[in-house]
N, C-alpha and C. Protein backbone atom coordinates (compact mmCIF):
# COMPACT_ATOMS: atom_id res chain seq x y z
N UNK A 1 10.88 -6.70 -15.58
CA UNK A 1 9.73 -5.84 -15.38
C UNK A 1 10.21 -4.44 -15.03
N UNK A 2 9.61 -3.37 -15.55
CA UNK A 2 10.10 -2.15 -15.49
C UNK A 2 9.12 -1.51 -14.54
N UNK A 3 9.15 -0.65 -13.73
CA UNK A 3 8.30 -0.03 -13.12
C UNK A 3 8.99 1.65 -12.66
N UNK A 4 8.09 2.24 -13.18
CA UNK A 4 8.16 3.49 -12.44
C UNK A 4 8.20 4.19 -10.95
N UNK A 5 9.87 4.52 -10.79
CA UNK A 5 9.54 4.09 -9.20
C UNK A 5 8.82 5.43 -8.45
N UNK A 6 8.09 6.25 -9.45
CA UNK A 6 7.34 7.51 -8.29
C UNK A 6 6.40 6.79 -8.62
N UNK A 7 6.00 5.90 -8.79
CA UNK A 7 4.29 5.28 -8.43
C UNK A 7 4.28 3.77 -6.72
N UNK A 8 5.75 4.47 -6.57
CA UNK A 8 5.85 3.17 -5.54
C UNK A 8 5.72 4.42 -3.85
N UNK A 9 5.35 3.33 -3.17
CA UNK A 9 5.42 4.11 -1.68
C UNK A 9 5.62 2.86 -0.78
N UNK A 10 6.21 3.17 0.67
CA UNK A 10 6.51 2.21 1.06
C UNK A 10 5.51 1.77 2.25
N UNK A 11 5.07 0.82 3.05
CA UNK A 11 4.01 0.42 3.91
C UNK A 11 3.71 1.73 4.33
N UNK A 12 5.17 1.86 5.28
CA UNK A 12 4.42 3.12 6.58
C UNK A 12 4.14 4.24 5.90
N UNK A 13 4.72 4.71 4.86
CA UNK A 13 4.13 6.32 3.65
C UNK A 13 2.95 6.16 3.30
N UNK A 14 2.64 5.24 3.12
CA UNK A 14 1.37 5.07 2.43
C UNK A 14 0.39 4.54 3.72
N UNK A 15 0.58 4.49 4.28
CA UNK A 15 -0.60 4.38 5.57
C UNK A 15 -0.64 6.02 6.01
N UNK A 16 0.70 6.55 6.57
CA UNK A 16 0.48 8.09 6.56
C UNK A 16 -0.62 8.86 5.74
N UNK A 17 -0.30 8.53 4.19
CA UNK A 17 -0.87 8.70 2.80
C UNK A 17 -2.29 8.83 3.17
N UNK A 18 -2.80 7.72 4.22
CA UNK A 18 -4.53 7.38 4.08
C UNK A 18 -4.98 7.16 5.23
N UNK A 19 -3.99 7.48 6.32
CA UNK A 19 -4.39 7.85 7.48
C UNK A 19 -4.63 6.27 8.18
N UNK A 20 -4.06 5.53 7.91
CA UNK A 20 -4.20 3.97 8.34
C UNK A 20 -3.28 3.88 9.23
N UNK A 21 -2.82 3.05 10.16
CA UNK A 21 -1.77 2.04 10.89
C UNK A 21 -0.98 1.22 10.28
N UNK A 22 0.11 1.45 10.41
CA UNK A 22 1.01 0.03 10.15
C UNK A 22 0.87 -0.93 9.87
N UNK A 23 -0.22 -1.55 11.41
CA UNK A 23 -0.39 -2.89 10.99
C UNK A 23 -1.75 -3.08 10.23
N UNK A 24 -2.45 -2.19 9.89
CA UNK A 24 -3.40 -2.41 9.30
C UNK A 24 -3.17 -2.18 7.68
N UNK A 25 -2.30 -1.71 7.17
CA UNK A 25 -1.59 -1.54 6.05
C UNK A 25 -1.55 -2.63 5.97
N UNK A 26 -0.36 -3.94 7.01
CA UNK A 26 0.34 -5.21 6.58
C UNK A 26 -1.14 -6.10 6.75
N UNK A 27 -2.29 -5.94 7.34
CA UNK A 27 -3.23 -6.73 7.28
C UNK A 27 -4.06 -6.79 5.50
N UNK A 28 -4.07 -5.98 4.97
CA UNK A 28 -4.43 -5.04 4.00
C UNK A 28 -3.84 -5.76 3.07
N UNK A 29 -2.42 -5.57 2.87
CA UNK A 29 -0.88 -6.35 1.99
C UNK A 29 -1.89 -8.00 1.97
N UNK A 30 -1.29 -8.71 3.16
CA UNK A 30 -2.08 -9.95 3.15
C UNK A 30 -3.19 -10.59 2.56
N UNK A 31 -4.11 -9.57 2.93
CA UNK A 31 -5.54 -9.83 2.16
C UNK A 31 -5.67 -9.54 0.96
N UNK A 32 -4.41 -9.09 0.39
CA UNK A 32 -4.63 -8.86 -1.51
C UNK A 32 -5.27 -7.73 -1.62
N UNK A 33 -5.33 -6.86 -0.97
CA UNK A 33 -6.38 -5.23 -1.30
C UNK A 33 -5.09 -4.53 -2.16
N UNK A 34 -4.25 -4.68 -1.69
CA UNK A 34 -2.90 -3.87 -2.66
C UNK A 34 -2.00 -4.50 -3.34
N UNK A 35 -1.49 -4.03 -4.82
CA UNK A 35 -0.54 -4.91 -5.50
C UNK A 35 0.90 -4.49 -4.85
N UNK A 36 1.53 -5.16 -4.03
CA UNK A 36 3.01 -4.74 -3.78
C UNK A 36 4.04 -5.23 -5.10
N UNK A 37 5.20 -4.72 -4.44
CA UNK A 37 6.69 -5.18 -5.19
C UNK A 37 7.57 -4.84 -3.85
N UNK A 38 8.71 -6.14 -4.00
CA UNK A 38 9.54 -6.10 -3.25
C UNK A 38 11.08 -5.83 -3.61
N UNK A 39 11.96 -4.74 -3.14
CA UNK A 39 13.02 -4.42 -3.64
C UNK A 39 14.28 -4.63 -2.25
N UNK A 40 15.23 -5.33 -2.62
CA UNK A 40 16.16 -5.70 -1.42
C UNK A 40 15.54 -5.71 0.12
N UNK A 41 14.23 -6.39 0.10
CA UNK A 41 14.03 -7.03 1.30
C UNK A 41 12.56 -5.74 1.44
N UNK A 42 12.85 -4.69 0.80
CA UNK A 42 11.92 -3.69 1.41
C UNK A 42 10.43 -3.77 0.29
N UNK A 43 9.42 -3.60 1.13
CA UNK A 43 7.83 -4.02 0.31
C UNK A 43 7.33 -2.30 -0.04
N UNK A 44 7.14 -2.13 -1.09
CA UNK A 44 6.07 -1.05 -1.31
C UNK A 44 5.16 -1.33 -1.79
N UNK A 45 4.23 -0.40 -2.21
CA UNK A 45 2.57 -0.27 -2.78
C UNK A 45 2.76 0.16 -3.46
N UNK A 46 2.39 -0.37 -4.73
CA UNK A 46 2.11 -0.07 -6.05
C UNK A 46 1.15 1.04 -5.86
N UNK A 47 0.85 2.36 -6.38
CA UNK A 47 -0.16 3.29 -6.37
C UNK A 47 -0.52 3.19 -7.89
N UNK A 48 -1.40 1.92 -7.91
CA UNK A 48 -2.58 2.01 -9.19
C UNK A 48 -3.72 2.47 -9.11
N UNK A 49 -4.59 2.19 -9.46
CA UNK A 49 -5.79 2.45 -9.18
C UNK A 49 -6.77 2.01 -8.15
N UNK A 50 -6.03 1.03 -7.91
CA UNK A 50 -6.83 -0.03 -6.39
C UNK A 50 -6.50 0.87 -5.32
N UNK A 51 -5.01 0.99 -5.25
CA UNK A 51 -4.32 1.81 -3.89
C UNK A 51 -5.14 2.76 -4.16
N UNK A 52 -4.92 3.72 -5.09
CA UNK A 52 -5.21 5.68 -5.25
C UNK A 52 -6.67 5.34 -4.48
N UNK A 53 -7.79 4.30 -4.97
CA UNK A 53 -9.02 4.59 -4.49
C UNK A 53 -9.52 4.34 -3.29
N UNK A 54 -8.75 3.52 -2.65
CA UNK A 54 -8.87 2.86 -1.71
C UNK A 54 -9.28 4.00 -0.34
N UNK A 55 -10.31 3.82 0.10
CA UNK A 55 -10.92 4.49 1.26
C UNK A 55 -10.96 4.11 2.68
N UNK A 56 -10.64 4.76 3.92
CA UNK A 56 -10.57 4.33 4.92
C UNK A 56 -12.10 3.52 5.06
N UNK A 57 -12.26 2.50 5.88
CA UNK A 57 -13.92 1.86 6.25
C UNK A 57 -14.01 2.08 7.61
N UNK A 58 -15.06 2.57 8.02
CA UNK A 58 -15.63 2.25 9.48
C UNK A 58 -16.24 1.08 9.83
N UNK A 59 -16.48 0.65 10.79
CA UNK A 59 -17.47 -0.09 11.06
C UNK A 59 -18.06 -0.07 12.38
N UNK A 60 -19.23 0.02 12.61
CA UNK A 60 -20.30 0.37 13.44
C UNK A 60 -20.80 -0.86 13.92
């Protein structure tokens, strides 16, 4: 599988990216909201179209 690696970011960049937490990134990973790939132990985020749109949620 070939992948373009400027479409990859890694947990904590990409929480920076969208203004999220750490662990709410890895809660996120878990629940299938983002397609990862894993490279020598280290996980990034695929930035497709799920990630790019993906919006912080409140809840009230």
């Amino acid at each position: 599988m070939k992948t373009d690696i400027s479409k990859l970011k890694t947990l904590p960049n990409f929480g920076k990216m969208k203004g999220l937490s750490k662990q709410r990134i890895h809660i996120l990973v878990k629940d299938g909201r983002f397609d990862t790939l894993e490279i020598d132990g280290v996980k990034f985020i695929v930035l497709n179209n799920k990630a790019l749109k993906y919006k912080k949620q409140f809840f009230r």
